[in-house]
Protein backbone atom coordinates (compact mmCIF):
# COMPACT_ATOMS: atom_id res chain seq x y z
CA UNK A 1 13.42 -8.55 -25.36
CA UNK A 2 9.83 -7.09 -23.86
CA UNK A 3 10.30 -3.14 -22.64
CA UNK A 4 8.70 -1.56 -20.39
CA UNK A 5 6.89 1.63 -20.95
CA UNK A 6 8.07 5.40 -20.60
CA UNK A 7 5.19 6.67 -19.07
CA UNK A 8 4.95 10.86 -19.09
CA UNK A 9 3.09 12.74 -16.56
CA UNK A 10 2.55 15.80 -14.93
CA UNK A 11 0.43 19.14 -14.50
CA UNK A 12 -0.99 20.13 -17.84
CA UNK A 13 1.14 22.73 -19.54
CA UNK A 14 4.10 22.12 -17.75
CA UNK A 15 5.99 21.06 -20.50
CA UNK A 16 5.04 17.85 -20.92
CA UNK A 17 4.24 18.47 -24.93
CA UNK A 18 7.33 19.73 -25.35
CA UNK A 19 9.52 17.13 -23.85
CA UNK A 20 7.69 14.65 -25.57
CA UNK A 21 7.49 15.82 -29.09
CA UNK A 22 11.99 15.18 -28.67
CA UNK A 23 11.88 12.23 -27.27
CA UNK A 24 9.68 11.13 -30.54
CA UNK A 25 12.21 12.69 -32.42
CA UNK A 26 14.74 11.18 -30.78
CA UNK A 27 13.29 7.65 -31.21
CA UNK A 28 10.58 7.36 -28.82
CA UNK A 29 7.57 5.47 -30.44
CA UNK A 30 4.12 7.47 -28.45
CA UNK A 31 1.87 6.32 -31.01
CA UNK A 32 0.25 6.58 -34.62
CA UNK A 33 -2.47 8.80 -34.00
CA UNK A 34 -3.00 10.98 -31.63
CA UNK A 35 -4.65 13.75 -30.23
CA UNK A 36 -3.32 18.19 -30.33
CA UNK A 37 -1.39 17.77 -27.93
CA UNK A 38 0.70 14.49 -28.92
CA UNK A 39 -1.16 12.24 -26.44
CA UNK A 40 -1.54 8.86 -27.91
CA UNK A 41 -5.37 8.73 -28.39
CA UNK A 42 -5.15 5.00 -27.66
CA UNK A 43 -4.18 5.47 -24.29
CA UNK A 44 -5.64 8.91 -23.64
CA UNK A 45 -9.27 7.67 -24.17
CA UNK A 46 -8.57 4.66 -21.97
CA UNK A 47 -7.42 6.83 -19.40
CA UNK A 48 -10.51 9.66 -20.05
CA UNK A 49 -12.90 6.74 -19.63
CA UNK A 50 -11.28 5.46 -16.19
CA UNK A 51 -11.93 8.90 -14.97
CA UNK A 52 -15.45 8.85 -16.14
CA UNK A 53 -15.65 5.62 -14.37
CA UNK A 54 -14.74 7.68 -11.07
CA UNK A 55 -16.75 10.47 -11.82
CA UNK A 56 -13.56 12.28 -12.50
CA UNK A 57 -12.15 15.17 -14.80
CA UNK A 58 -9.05 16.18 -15.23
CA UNK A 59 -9.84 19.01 -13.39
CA UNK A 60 -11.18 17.28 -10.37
CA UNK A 61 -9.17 14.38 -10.53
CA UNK A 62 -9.42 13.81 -6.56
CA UNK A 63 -12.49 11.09 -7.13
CA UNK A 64 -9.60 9.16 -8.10
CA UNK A 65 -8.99 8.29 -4.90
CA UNK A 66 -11.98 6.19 -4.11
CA UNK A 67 -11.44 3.51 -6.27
CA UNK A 68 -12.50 -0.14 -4.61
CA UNK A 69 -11.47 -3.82 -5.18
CA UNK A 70 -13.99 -4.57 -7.61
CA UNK A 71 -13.81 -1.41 -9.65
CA UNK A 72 -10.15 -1.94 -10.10
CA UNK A 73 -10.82 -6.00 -10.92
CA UNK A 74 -12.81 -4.42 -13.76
CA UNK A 75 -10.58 -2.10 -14.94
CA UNK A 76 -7.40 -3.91 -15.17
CA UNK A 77 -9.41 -6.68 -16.70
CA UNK A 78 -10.53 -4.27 -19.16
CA UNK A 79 -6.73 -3.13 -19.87
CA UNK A 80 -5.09 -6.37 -20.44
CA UNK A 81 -8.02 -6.72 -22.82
CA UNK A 82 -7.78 -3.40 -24.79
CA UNK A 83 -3.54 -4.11 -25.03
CA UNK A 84 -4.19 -6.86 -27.37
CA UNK A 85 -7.56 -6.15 -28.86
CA UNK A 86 -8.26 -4.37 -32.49
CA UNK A 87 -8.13 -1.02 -30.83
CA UNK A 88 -4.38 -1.49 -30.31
CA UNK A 89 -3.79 -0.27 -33.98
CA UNK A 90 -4.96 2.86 -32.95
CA UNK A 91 -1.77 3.04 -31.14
CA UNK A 92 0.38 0.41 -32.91
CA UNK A 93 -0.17 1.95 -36.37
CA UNK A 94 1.96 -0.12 -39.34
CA UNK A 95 3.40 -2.06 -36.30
CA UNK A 96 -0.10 -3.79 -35.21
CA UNK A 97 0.10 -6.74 -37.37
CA UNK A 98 3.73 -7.60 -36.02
CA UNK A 99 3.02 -7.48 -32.36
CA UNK A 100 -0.23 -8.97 -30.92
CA UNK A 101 -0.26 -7.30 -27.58
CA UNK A 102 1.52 -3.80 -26.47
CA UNK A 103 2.94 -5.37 -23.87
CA UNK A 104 5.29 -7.38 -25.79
CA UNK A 105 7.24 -4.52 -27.95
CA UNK A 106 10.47 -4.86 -27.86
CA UNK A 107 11.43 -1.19 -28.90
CA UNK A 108 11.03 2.20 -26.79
CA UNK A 109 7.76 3.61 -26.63
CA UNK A 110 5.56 5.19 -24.35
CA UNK A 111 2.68 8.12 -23.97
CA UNK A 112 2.19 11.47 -22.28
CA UNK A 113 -0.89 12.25 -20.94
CA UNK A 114 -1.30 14.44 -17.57
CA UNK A 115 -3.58 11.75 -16.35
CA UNK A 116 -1.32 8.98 -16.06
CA UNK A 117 -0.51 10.94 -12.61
CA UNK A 118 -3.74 8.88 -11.46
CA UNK A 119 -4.16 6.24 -13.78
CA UNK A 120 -0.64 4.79 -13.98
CA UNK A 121 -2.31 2.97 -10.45
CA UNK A 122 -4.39 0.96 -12.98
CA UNK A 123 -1.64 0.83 -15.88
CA UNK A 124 1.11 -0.86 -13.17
CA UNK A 125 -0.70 -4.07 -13.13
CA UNK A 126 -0.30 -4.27 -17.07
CA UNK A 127 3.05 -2.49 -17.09
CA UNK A 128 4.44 -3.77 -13.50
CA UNK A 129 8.32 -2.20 -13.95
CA UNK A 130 7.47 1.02 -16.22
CA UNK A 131 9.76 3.73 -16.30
CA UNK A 132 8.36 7.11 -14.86
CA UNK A 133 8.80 10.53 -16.35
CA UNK A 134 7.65 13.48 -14.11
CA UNK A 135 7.95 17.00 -15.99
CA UNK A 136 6.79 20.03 -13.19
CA UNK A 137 7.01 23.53 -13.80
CA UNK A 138 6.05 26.39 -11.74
CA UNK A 139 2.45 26.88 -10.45
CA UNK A 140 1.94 30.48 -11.72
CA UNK A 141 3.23 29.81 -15.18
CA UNK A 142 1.46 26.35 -15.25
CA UNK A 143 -2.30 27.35 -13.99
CA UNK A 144 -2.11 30.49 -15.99
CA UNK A 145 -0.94 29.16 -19.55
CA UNK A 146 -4.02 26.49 -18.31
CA UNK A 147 -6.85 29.28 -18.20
CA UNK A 148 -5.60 31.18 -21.10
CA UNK A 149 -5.55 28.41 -23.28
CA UNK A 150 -9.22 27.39 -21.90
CA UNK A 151 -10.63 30.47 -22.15
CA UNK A 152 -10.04 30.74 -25.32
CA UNK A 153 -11.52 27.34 -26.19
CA UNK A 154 -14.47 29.08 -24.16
CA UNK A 155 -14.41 32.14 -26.39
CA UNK A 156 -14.82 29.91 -29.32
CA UNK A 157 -17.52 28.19 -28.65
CA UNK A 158 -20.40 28.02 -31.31
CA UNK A 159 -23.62 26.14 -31.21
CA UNK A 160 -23.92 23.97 -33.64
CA UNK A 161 -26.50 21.39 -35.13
CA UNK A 162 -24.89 18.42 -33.25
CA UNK A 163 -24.75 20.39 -30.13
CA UNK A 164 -28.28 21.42 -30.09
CA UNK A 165 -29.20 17.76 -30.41
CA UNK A 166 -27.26 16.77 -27.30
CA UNK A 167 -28.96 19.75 -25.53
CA UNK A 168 -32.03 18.61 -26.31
CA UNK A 169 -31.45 15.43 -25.22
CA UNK A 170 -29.43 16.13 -22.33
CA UNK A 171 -26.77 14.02 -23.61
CA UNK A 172 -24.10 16.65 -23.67
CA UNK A 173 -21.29 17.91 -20.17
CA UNK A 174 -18.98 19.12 -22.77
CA UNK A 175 -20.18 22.52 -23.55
CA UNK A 176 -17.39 24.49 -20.69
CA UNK A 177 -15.70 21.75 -18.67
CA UNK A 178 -13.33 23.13 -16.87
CA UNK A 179 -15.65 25.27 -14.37
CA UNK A 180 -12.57 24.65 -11.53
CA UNK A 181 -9.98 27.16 -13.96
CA UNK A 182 -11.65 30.76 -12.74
CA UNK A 183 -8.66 31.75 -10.96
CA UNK A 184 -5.14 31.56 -9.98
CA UNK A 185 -6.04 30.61 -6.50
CA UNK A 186 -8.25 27.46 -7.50
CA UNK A 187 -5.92 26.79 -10.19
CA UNK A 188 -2.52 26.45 -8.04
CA UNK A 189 -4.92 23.64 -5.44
CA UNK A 190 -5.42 21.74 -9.36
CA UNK A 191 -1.51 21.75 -9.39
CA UNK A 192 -0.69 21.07 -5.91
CA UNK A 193 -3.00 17.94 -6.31
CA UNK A 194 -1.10 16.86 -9.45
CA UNK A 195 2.36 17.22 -7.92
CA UNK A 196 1.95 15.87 -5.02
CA UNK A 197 0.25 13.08 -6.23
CA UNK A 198 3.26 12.87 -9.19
CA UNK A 199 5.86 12.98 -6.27
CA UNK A 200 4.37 10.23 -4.22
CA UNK A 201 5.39 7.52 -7.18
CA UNK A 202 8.97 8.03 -6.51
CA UNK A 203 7.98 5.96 -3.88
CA UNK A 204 6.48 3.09 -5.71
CA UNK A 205 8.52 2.86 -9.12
CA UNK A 206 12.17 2.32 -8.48
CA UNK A 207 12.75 3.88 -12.20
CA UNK A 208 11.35 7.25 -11.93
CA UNK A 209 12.82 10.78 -13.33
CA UNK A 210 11.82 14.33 -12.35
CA UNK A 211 12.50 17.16 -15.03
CA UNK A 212 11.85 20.46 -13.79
CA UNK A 213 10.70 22.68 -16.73
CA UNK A 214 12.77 25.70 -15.71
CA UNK A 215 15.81 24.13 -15.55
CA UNK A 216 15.48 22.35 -19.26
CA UNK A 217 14.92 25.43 -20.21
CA UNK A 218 18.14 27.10 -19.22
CA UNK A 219 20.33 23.84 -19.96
CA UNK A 220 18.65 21.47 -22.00
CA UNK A 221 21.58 19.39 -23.47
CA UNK A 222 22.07 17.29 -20.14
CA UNK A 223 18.52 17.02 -19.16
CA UNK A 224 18.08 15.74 -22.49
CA UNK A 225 21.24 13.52 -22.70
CA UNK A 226 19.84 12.37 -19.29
CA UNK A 227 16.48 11.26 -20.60
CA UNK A 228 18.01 9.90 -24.07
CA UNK A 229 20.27 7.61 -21.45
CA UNK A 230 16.64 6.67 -19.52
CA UNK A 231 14.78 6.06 -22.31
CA UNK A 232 17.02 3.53 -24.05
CA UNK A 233 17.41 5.97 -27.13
CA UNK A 234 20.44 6.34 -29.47
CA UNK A 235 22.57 9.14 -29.11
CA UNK A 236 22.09 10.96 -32.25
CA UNK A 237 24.20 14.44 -31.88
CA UNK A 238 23.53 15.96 -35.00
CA UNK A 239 19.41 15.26 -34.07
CA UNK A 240 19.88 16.57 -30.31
CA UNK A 241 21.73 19.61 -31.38
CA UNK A 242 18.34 20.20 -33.91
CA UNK A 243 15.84 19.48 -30.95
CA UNK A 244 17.69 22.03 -28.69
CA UNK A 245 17.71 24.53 -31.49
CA UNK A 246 13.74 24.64 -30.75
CA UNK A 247 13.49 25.52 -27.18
CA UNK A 248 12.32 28.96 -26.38
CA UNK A 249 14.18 29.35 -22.73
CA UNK A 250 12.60 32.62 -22.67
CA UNK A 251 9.48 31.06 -21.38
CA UNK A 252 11.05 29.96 -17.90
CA UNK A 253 9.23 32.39 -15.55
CA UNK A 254 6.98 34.09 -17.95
CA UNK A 255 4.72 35.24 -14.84
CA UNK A 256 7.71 37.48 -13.67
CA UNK A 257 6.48 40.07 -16.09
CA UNK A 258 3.04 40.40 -14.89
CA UNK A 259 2.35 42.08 -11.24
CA UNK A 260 -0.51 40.62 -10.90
CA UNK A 261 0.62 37.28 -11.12
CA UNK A 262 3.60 38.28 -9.20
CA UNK A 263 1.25 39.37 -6.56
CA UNK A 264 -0.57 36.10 -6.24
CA UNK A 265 3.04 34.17 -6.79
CA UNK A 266 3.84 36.44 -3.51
CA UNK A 267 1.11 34.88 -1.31
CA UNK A 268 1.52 31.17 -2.66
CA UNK A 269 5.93 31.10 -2.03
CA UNK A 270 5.76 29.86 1.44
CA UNK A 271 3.80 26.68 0.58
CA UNK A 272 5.38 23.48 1.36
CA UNK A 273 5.69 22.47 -1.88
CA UNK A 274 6.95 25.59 -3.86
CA UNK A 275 9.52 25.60 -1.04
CA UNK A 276 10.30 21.90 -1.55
CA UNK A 277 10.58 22.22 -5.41
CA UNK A 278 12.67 25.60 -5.17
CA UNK A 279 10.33 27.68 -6.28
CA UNK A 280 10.22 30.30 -3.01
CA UNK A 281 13.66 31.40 -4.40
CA UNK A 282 12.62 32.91 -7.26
């Protein structure tokens, strides 16, 4: 029997990784190769160039919205093409020769990639009953962990031969993408865009699942028993009780120890949707 996809979204680094890497453990197939941060690079350049087709980044994913008729013609075209071509064993792996299209496995898989929050408008005509996976965490914790982590890539930035070339030839927008991370402040709008626009599909897909990071954290076994049960996995005990074994709860909050993020967390509380999440209480 066909299965529908487990499709993982949310902010970036709001546990999405994390989550995902045990549900592969667990039995969830999200690909044979992929990319750091265990986003099946199948899907995950599909999805990059839909964005580029919007004149989109992940961190200005609000072109998104203006997609038209025939843009979207071409695009889902273009993905019911790409589910059954030769690039599908960049996903598929030592499964590609058994199954001619993604569409028709007929074991659990799925991929994480924070973009699905937009794309998954595009992936619904391929995949019309998926099953929806939205991981949110705090905006402080989120947005920070965000600019740390790209500052550093920032900080480690080297010219090169190859990047010469493209500067000569003004080929090249990948020398410090994400100009929008400079600040908390600009950072929580990024997240506020991706929830909101994550909450709004509880609307439109009937099997949808919030997890909110902070609460894994503090009780993972029946979050996780939870998503084992949604994802059509086996229960494995002695491989759950290994998986939990991992989690570092002490990250829940991490911003509490810094006043200046404290400060900013201060000013942001009585926002709709830190209210509506439970975040104001903190």
């Amino acid at each position: 029997m066909h299965q529908q996809p487990i499709i993982i979204l949310g902010m970036h680094r709001s546990g999405t990784t994390m989550i995902t890497k045990m549900l592969e453990n667990l039995g969830l197939f999200v690909g044979a190769e992929k990319e750091i941060n265990n986003e099946a690079l199948f899907f995950w350049e599909i999805n990059n160039w839909i964005f580029d087709l919007h004149t989109a980044t992940a961190e200005k994913p609000y072109n998104m919205r203006y997609k038209n008729p025939a843009c979207e013609k071409v695009v889902v075209e273009s993905l019911d093409y790409f589910v059954q071509s030769g690039k599908r064993k960049q996903y598929l792996g030592k499964f590609t020769a058994q199954y001619k299209n993604i569409k028709f496995l007929d074991f659990p898989f799925g991929w994480k990639d924070p973009k699905n929050t937009y794309t998954i408008d595009y992936w619904k005509h391929i995949f019309p009953n998926p099953k929806i996976i939205h991981i949110y965490r705090n905006p402080i914790d989120a947005v920070s962990s965000y600019i740390e982590r790209d500052l550093d890539l920032k900080n480690k930035f080297e010219w090169n031969w190859k990047k010469k070339l493209k500067r000569d030839f003004l080929i090249s927008k990948n020398f410090h993408q994400n100009f929008r991370l400079t600040s908390i402040e600009e950072g929580y709008n990024l997240w506020e865009e991706y929830v909101t626009k994550a909450l709004s599909l509880k609307q439109a897909f009937p099997n949808y699942m919030e997890i909110k990071y902070e609460d894994f954290l503090a009780n993972p076994q029946p979050h996780l028993l939870h998503l084992i049960a949604f994802c059509g996995l086996k229960n494995d005990a002695t491989k759950i009780e290994q998986e939990i074994k991992k989690i570092e709860n002490s990250r829940a909050y991490a911003f509490t120890k810094n006043e200046h993020y404290v400060a900013i967390f201060e000013q942001l509380k009585n926002k709709p949707i830190v209210q509506q999440l439970g975040y104001h209480t903190i």
